[in-house]
Protein backbone atom coordinates (compact mmCIF):
# COMPACT_ATOMS: atom_id res chain seq x y z
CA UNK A 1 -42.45 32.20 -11.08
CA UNK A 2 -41.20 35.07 -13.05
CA UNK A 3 -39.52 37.96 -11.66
CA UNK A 4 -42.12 40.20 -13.06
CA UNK A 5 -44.63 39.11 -10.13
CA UNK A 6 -46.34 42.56 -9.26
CA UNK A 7 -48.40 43.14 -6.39
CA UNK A 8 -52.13 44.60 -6.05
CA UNK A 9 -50.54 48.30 -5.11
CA UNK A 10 -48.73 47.57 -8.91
CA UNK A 11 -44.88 47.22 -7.42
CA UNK A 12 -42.85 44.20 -7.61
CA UNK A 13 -43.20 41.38 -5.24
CA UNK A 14 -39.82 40.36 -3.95
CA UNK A 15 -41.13 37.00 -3.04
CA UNK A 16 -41.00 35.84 -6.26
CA UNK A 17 -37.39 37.04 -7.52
CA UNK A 18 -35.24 34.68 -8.72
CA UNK A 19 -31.69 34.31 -6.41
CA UNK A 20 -30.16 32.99 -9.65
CA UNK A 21 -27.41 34.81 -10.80
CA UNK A 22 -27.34 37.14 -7.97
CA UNK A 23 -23.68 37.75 -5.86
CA UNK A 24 -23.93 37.13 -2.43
CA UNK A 25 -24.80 40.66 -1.52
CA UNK A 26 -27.58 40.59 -4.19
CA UNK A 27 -29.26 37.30 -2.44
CA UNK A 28 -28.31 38.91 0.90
CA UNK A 29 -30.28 42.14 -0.05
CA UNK A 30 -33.01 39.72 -2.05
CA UNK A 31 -33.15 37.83 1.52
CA UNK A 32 -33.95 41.48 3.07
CA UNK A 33 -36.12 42.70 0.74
CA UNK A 34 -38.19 39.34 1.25
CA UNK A 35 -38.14 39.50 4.70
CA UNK A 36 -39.51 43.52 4.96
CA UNK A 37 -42.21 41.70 1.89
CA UNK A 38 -43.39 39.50 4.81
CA UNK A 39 -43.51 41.62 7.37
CA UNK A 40 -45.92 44.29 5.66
CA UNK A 41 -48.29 40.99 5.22
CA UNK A 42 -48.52 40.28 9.17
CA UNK A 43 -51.69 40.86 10.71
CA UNK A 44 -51.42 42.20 14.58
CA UNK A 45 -54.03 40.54 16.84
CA UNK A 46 -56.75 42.85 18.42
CA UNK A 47 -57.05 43.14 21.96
CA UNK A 48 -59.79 40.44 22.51
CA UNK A 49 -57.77 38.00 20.31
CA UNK A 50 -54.57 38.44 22.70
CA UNK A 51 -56.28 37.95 25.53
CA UNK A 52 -58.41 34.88 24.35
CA UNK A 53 -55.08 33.39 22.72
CA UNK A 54 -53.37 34.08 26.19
CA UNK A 55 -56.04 32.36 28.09
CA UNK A 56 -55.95 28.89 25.85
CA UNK A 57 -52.37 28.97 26.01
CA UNK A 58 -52.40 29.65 29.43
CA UNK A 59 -55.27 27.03 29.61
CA UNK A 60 -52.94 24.54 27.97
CA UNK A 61 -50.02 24.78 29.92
CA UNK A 62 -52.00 24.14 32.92
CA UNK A 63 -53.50 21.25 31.30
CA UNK A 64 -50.11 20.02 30.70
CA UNK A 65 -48.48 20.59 34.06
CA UNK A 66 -51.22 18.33 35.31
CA UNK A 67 -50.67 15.65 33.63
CA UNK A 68 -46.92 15.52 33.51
CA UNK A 69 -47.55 15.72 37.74
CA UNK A 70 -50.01 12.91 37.10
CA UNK A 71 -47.64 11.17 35.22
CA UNK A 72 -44.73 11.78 37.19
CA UNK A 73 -46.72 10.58 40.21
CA UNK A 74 -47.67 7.44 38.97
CA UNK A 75 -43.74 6.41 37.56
CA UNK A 76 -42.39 7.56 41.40
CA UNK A 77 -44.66 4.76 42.51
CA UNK A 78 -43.78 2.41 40.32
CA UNK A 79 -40.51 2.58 40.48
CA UNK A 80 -40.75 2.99 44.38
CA UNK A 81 -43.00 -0.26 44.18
CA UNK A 82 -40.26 -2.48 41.55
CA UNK A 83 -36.86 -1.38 43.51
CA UNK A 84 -38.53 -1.69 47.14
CA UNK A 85 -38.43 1.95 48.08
């Protein structure tokens, strides 16, 4: 990509500048500039999305804890069953 990457607003994209060449302050301020480039792009969740994306994770871990206890469960007695405890 060339350094001359400009966005839809018309300024340049620091994304797509080229590290080459650059001190290590320069790529240290490139690596800033970057970062602040893809924060602008993030896209906060409304309040419905939060709370549906809680629920399925919450969902999930619940899901999980079940069957690790399932699992967990079933080794105790096997091992309780092979070593005579």
């Amino acid at each position: 990509m060339s350094e001359s990457a400009v966005t839809d607003s018309g300024e340049r994209d620091p994304r797509h500048e080229s590290r080459e060449g650059l001190s290590i302050f320069g790529r240290i301020a490139l690596f800033v500039r970057q970062v602040v480039s893809e924060l602008k792009r993030v896209v906060t969740p409304t309040r419905e999305e939060l709370i549906r994306y809680i629920w399925i994770v919450l969902g999930f871990v619940a899901v999980m804890m079940v069957l690790v206890f399932v699992l967990d469960l079933g080794f105790g007695s096997l091992s309780a069953w092979v070593f005579g405890g």
